[in-house]
Protein backbone atom coordinates (compact mmCIF):
# COMPACT_ATOMS: atom_id res chain seq x y z
CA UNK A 1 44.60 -6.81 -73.19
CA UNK A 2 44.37 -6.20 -69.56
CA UNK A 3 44.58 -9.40 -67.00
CA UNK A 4 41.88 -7.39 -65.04
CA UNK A 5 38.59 -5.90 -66.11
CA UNK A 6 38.30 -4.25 -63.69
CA UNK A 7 41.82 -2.05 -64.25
CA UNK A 8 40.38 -1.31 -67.86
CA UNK A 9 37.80 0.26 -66.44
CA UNK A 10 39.73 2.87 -64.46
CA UNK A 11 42.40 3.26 -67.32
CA UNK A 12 39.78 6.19 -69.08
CA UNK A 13 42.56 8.08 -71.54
CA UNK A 14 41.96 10.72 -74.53
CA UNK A 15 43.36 11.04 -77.35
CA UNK A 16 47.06 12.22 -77.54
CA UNK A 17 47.86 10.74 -73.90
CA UNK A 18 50.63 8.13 -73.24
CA UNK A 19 51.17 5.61 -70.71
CA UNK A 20 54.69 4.03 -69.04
CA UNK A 21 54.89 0.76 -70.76
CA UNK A 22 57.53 -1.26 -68.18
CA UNK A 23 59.17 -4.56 -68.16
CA UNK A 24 60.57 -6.88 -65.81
CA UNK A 25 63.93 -6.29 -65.22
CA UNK A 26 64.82 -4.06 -68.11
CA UNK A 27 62.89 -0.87 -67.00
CA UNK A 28 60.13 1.40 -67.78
CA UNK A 29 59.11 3.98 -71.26
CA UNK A 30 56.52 6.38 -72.10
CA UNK A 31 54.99 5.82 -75.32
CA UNK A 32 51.84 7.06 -76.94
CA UNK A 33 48.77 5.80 -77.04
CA UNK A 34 48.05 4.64 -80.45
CA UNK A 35 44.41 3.05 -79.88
CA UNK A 36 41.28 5.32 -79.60
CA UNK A 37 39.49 5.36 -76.37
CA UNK A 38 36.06 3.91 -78.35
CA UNK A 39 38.42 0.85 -79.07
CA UNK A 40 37.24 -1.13 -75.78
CA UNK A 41 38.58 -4.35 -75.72
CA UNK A 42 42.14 -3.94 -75.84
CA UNK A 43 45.39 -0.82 -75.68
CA UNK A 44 47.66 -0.48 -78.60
CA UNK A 45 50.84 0.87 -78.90
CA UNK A 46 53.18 0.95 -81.26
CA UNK A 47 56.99 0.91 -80.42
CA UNK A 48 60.10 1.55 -82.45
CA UNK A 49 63.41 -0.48 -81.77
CA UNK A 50 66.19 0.90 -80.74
CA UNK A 51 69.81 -0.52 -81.36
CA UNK A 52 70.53 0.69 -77.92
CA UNK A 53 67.21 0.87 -76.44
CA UNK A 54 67.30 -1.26 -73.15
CA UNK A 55 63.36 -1.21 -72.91
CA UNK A 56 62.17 -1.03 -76.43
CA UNK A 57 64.49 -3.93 -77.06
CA UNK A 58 62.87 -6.27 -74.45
CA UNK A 59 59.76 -5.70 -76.08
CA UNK A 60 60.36 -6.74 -79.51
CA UNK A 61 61.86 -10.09 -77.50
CA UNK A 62 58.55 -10.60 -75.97
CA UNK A 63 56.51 -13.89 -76.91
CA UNK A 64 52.76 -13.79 -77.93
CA UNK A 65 50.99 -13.45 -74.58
CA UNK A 66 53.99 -12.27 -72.40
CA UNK A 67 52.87 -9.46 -69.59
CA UNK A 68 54.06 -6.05 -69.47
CA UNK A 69 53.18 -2.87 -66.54
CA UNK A 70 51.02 -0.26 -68.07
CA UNK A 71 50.96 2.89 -65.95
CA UNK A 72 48.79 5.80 -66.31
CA UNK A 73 47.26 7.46 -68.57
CA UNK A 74 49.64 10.68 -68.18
CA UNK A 75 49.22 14.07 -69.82
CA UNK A 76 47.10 16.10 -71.40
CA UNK A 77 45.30 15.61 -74.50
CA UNK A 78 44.13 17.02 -78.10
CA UNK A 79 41.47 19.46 -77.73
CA UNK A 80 38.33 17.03 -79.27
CA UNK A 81 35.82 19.42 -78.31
CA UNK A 82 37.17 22.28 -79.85
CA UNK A 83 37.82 20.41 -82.84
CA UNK A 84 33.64 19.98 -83.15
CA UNK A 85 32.22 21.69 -86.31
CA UNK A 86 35.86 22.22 -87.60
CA UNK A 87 37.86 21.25 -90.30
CA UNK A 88 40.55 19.06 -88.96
CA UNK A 89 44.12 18.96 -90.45
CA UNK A 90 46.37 16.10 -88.85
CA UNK A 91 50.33 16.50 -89.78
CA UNK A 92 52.54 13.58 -88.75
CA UNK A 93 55.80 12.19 -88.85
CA UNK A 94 57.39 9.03 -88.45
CA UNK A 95 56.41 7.27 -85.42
CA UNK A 96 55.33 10.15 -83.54
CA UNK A 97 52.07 9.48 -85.80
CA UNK A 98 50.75 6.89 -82.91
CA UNK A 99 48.88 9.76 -80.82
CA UNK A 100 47.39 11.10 -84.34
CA UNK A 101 46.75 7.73 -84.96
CA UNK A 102 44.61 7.34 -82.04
CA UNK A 103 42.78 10.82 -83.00
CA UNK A 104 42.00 9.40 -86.82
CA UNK A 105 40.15 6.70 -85.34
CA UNK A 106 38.10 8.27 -82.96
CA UNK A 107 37.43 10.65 -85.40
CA UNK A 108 36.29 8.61 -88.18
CA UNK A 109 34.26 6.40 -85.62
CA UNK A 110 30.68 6.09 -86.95
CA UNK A 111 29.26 7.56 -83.20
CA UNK A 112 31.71 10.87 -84.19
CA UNK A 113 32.71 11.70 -87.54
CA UNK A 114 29.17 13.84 -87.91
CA UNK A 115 31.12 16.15 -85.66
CA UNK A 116 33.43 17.24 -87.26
CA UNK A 117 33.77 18.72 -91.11
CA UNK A 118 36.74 18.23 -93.64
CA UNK A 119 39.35 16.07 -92.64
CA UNK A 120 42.50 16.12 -94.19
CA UNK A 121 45.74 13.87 -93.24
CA UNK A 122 49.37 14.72 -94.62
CA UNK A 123 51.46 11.51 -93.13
CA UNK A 124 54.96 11.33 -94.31
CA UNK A 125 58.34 9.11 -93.43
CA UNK A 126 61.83 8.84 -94.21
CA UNK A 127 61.19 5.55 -96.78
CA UNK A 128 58.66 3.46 -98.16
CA UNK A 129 59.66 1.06 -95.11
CA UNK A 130 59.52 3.46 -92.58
CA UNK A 131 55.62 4.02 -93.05
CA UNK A 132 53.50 2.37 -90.38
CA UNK A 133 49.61 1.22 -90.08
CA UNK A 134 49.65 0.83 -93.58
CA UNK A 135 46.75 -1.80 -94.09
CA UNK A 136 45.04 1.07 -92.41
CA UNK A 137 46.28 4.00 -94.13
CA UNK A 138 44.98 1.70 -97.35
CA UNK A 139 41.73 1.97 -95.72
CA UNK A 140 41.48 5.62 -94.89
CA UNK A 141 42.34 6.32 -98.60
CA UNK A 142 39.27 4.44 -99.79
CA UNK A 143 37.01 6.41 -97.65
CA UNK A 144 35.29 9.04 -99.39
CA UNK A 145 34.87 10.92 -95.97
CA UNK A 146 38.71 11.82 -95.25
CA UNK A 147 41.38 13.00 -97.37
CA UNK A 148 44.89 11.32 -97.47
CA UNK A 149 48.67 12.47 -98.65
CA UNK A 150 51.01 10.07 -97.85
CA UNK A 151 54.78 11.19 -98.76
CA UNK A 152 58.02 9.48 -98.08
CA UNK A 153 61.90 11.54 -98.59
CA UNK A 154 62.65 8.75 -100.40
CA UNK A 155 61.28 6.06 -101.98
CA UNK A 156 62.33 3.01 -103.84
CA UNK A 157 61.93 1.12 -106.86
CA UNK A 158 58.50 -0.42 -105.30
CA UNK A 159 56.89 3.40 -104.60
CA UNK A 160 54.48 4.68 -106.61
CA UNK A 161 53.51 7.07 -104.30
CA UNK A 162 54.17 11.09 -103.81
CA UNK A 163 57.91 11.81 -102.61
CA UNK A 164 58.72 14.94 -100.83
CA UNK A 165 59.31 16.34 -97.37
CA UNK A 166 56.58 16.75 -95.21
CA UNK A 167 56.75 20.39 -95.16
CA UNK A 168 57.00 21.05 -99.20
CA UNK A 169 54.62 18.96 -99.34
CA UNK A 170 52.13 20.81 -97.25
CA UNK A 171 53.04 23.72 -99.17
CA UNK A 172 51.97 22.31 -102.43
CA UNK A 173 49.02 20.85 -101.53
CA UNK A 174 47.75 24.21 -99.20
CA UNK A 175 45.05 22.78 -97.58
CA UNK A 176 42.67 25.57 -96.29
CA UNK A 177 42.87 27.14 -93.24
CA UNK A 178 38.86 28.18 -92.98
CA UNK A 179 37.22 27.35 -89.80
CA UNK A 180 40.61 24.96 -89.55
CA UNK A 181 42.10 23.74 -86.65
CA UNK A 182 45.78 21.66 -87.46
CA UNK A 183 47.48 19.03 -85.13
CA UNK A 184 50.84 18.49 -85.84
CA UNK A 185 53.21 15.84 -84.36
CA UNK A 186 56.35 14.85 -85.93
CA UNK A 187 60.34 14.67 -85.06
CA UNK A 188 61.80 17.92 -84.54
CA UNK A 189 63.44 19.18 -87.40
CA UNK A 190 59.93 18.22 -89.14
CA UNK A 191 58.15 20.25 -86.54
CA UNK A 192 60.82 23.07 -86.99
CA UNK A 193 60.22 23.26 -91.10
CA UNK A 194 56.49 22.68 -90.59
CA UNK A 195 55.41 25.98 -88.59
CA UNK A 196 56.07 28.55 -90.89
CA UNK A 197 54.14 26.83 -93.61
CA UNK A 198 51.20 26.50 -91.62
CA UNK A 199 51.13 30.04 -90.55
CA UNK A 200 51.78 31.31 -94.03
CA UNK A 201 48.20 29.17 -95.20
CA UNK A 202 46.26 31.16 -92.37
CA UNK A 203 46.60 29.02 -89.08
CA UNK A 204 47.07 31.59 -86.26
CA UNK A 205 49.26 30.24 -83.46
CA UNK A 206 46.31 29.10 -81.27
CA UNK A 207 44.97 27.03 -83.72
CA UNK A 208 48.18 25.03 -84.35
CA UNK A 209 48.52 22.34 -82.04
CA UNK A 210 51.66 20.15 -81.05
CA UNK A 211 52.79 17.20 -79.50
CA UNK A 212 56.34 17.33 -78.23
CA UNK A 213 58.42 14.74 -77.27
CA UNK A 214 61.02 14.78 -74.70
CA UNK A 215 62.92 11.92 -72.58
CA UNK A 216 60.92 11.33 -69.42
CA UNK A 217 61.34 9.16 -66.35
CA UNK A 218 58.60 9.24 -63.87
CA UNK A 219 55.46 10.38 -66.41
CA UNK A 220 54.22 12.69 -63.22
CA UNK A 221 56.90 15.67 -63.56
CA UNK A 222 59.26 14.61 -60.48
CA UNK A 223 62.06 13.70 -61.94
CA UNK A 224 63.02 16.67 -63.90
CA UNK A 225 64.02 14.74 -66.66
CA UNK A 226 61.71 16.29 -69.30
CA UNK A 227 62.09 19.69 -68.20
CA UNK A 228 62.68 22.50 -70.00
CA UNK A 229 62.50 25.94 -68.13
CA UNK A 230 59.55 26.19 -66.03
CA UNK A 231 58.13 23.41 -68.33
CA UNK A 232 57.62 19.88 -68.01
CA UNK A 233 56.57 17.67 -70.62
CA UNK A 234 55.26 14.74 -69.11
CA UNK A 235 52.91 17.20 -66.69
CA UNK A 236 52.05 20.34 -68.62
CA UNK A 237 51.98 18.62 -72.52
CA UNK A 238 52.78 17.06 -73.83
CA UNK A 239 50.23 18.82 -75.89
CA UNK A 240 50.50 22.38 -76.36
CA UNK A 241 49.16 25.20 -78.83
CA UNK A 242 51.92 26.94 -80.68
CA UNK A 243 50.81 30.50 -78.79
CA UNK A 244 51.45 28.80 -75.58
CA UNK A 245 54.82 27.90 -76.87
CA UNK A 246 55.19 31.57 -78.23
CA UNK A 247 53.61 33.57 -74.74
CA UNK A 248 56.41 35.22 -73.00
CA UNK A 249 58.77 35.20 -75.73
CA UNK A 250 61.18 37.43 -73.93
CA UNK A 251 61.39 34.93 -70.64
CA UNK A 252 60.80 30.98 -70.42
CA UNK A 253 59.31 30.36 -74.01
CA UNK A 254 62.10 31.28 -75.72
CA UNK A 255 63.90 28.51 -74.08
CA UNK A 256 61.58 26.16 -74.44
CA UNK A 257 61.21 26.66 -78.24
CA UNK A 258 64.74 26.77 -79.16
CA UNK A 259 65.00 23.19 -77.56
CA UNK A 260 62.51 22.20 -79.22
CA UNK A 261 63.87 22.96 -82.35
CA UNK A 262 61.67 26.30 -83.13
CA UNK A 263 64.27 29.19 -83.28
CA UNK A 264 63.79 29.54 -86.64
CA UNK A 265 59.95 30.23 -86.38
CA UNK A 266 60.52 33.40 -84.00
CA UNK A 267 59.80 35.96 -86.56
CA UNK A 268 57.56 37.97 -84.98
CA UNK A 269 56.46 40.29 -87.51
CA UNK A 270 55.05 37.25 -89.11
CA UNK A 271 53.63 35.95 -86.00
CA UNK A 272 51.84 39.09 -85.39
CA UNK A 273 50.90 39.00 -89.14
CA UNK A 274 49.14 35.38 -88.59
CA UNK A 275 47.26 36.43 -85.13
CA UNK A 276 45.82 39.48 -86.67
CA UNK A 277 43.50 37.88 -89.01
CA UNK A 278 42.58 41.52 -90.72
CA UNK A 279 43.83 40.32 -94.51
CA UNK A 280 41.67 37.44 -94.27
């Protein structure tokens, strides 16, 4: 909740942004923006502690009521209006689910969901544990207007749910890639097993669309920390289609994607195969 109305105002962010979350004396993180921009009255964010995370750890030590700096929004965003009179496929991983999160709301929101066709979410984690908004992801799966598959690697005695990784998963359920636009945002070996999969059900590069996450400093590509190439994440993403990741694969790209994690995916007989669209 912001101290000042009048700074809520001015914060205007889309969906798949983040903001630098800072505080006092222990520093400053980027982190995703996890509430939708229709959700007026306060920001969300969810953050993940880490044993030796400085910042994230100062956080979870914060009372009820404590202040922290919010700076931004930073970024670019998913492409909403593109998305209109689509089928929408959201693939997400772990925590990096927040910006997706933020997307799932503001799609389902009664002003928008007329918008936009078939939506279909394929959320996974490592465990049962590991799976987050789950009073909402209870909700979504009531809905008759959105379709859920919720998968954990493992799960316990307590799981009654589907098990499986995220990518075999997607492969066995093959949702439809008709008038279909996927966003995908995940760790990076999820993102790495996830591509092919996606091509191989009919999603051409340019309609495969990524968050990627890299370790910034400054949010406003300065610093150099989240660099890669002629990229920076923080300032050109951190959204990107897959065929902007694959243009030039003979220069930067090529760079870019094997840091990413995407080596594997640089097959491009198949990538020419999925752009062609003429055995469809």
């Amino acid at each position: 909740v912001f101290l000042n109305q009048e700074d809520r105002e001015k914060f205007n962010f889309t969906c798949g942004q983040f903001a630098m979350l800072s505080v006092l004396g222990a520093g400053e993180i980027p982190i995703g923006i996890a509430s939708s921009p229709l959700d007026d009255e306060y920001l969300q964010f969810t953050v993940k502690r880490y044993p030796t995370g400085v910042v994230t750890t100062a956080l979870h030590s914060l009372e009820e009521g404590s202040r922290i700096g919010v700076r931004g929004p930073y970024g670019n965003f998913y492409p909403l209006e593109t998305m209109e009179d689509k089928s929408i496929l959201i693939v997400g991983g772990g925590f990096a689910v927040t910006t997706l999160r933020s997307t799932i709301r503001y799609l389902l929101h009664e002003k928008n969901r007329s918008r936009f066709k078939d939506i279909t979410v394929l959320y996974g984690a490592r465990s049962p544990g590991e799976l987050i908004y789950k009073s909402e992801l209870k909700q979504w799966e009531e809905r008759d207007d959105i379709t859920m598959y919720i998968t954990v690697d493992k799960g316990d005695e307590n799981w009654k749910g589907r098990v499986g990784l995220v990518p075999n998963v997607l492969k066995e359920v093959a949702p439809s890639s008709e008038n279909g636009i996927v966003l995908v945002c995940g760790p990076p070996i999820m993102l790495k097993y996830t591509m092919l999969p996606l091509l191989d059900l009919g999603f051409t590069p340019e309609r495969i669309v990524t968050s990627l996450e890299r370790r910034m400093s400054c949010g406003i590509g300065k610093c150099g920390r989240c660099n890669i190439a002629s990229k920076y994440v923080c300032k050109d993403g951190p959204v990107f289609t897959y065929r902007e990741l694959l243009e030039g694969v003979e220069s930067d790209s090529q760079i870019f994607l094997k840091a990413e994690g995407f080596e594997e995916t640089l097959d491009q007989d198949k990538l020419l195969h999925a752009s062609c669209r003429s055995c469809r």
